[in-house]
C-alpha atoms as a PDB file:
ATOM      1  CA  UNK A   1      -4.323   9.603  32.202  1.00  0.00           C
ATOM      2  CA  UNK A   2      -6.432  12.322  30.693  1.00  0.00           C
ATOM      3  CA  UNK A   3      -9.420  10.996  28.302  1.00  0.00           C
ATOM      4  CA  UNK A   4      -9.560  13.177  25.201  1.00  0.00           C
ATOM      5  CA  UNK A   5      -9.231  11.042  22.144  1.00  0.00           C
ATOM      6  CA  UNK A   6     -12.165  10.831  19.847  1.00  0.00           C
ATOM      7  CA  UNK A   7     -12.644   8.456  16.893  1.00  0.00           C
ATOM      8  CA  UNK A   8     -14.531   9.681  14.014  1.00  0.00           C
ATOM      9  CA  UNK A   9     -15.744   8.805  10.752  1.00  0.00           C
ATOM     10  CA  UNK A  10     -15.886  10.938   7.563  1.00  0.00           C
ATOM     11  CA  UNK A  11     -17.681   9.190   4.272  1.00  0.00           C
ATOM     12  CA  UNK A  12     -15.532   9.237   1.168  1.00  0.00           C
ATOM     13  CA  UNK A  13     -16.745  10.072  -2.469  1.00  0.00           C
ATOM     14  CA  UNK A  14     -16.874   6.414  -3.872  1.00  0.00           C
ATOM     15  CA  UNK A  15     -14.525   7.774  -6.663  1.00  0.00           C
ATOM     16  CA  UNK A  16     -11.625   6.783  -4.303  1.00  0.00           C
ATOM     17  CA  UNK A  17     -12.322   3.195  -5.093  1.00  0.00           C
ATOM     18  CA  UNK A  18     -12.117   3.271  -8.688  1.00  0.00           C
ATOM     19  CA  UNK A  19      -8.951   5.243  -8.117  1.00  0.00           C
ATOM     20  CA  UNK A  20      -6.902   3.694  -5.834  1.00  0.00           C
ATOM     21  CA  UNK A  21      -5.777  -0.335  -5.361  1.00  0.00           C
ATOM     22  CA  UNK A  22      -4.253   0.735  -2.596  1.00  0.00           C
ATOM     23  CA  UNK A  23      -7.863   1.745  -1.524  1.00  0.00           C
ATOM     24  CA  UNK A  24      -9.348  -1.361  -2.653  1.00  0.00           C
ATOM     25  CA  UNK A  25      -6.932  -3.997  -1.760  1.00  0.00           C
ATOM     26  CA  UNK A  26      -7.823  -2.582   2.236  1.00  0.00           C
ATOM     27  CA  UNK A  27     -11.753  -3.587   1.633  1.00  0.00           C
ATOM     28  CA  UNK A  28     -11.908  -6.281  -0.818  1.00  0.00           C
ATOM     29  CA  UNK A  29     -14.812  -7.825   0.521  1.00  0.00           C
ATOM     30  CA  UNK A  30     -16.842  -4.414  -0.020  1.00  0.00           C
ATOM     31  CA  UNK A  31     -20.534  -4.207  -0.738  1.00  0.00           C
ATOM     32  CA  UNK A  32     -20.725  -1.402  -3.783  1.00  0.00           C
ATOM     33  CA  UNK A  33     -24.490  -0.315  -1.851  1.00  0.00           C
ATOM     34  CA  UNK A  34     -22.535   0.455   1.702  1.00  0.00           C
ATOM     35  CA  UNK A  35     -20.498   3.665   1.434  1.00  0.00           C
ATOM     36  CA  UNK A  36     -16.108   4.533   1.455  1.00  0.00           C
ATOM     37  CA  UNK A  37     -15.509   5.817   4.648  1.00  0.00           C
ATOM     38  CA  UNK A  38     -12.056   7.158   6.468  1.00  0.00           C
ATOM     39  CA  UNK A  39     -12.034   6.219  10.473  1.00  0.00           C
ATOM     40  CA  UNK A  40      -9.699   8.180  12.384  1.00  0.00           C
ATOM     41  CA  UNK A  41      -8.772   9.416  16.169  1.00  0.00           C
ATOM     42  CA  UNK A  42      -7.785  12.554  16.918  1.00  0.00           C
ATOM     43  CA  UNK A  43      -7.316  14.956  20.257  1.00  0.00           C
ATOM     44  CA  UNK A  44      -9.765  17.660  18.297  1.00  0.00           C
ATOM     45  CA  UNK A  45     -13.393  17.768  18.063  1.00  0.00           C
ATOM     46  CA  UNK A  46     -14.189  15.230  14.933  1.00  0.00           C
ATOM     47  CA  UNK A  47     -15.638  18.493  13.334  1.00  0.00           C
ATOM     48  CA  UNK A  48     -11.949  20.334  13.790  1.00  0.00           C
ATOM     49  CA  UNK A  49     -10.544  17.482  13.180  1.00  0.00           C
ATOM     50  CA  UNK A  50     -12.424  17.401   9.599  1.00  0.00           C
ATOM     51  CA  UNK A  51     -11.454  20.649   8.705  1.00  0.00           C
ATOM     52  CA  UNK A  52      -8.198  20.551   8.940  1.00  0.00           C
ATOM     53  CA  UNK A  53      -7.983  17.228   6.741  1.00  0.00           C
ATOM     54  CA  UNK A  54      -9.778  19.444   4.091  1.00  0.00           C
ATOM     55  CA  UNK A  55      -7.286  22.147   4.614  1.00  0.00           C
ATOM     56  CA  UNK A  56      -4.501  20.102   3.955  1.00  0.00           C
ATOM     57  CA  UNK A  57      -3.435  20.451   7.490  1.00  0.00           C
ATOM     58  CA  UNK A  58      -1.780  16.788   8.335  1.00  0.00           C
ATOM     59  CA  UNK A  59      -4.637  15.844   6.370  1.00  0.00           C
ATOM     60  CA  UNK A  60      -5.303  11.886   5.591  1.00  0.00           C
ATOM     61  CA  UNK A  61      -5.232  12.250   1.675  1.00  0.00           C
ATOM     62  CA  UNK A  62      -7.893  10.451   0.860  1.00  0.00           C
ATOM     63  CA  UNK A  63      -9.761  12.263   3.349  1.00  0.00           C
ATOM     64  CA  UNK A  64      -8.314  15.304   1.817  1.00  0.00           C
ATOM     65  CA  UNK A  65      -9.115  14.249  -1.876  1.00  0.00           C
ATOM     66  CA  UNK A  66     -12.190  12.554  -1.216  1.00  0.00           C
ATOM     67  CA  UNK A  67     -13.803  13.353   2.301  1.00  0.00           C
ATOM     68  CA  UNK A  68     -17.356  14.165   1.895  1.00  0.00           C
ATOM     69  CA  UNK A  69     -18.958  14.290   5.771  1.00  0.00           C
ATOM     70  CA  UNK A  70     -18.630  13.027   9.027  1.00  0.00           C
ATOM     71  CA  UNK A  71     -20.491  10.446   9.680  1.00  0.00           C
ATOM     72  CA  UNK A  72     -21.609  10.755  13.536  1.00  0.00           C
ATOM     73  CA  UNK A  73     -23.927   8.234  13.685  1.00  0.00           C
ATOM     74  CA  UNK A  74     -21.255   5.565  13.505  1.00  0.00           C
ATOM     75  CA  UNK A  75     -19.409   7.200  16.213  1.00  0.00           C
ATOM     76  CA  UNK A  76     -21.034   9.586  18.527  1.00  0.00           C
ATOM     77  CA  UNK A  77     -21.497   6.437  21.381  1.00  0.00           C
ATOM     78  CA  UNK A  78     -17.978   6.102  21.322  1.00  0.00           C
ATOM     79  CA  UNK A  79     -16.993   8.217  24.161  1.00  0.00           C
ATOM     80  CA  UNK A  80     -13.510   9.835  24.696  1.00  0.00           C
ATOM     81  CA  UNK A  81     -10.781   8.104  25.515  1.00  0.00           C
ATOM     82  CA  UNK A  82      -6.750   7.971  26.019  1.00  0.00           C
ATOM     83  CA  UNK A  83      -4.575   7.673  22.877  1.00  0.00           C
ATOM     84  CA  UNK A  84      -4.094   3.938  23.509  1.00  0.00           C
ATOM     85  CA  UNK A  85      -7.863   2.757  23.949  1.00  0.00           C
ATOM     86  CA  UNK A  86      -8.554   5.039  21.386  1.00  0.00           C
ATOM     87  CA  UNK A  87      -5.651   3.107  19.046  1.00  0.00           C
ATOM     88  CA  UNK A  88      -7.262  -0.200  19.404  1.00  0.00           C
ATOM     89  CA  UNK A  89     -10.930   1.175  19.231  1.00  0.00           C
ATOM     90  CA  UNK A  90     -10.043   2.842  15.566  1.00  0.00           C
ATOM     91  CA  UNK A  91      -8.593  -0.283  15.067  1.00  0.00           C
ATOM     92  CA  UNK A  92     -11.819  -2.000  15.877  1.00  0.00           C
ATOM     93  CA  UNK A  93     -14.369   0.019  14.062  1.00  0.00           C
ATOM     94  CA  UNK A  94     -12.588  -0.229  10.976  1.00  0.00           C
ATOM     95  CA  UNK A  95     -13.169  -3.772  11.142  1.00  0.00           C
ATOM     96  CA  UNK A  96     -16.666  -3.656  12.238  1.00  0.00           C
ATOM     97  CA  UNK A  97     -17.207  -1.331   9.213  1.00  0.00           C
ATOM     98  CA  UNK A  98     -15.487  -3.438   7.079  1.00  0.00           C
ATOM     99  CA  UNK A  99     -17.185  -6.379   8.258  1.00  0.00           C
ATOM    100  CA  UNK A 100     -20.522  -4.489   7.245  1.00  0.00           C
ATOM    101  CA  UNK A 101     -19.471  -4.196   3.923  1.00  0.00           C
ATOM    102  CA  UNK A 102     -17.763  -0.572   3.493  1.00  0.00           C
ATOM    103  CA  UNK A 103     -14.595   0.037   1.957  1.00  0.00           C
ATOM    104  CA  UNK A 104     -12.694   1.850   4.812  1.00  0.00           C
ATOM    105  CA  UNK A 105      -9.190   3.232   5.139  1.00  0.00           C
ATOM    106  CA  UNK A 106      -8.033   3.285   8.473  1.00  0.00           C
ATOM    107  CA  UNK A 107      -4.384   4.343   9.512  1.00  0.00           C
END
């Protein structure tokens, strides 16, 4: 099987919190200092993959609302992977993030 799955992270404006319960109720145990952030996989390049959330183009729509930057310090370790492993590592960062303190949306 073919390993070309990323997993990515894009920071969020922190307006999304205030906005959305549906936001909030995913990170209730969120530190207001640590940022909102979107985790994600995707067969593009994290940058491509970026782009066409801000182009509307089967965009996440908070990403597409909100999405400030990647964030590739939280990610760039993570090396590519199939579309399973990379299922349950999305799965995993989220709740490492969360676990940090960030409010993340992840789905």
């Amino acid at each position: 099987m073919k390993k070309r799955c990323c997993v990515y992270v894009i920071r969020l404006d922190s307006a999304v919190w205030e906005k959305s319960g549906a936001f909030r109720r995913e990170s209730p145990g969120r530190d207001p200092r640590k940022p909102c952030v979107y985790v994600g996989k995707s067969g593009l390049p994290p940058e491509q993959r970026f782009k066409s959330h801000k182009d509307g183009q089967k965009a996440g729509r908070f990403v597409e609302r909100y999405g400030l930057a990647l964030l590739p310090r939280l990610y760039e370790r993570i090396p590519l992977m199939t579309h399973e492993d990379a299922l349950v590592m999305e799965k995993m960062l989220a709740k490492r993030l969360r676990r940090r303190g960030c409010a993340v949306w992840q789905h």
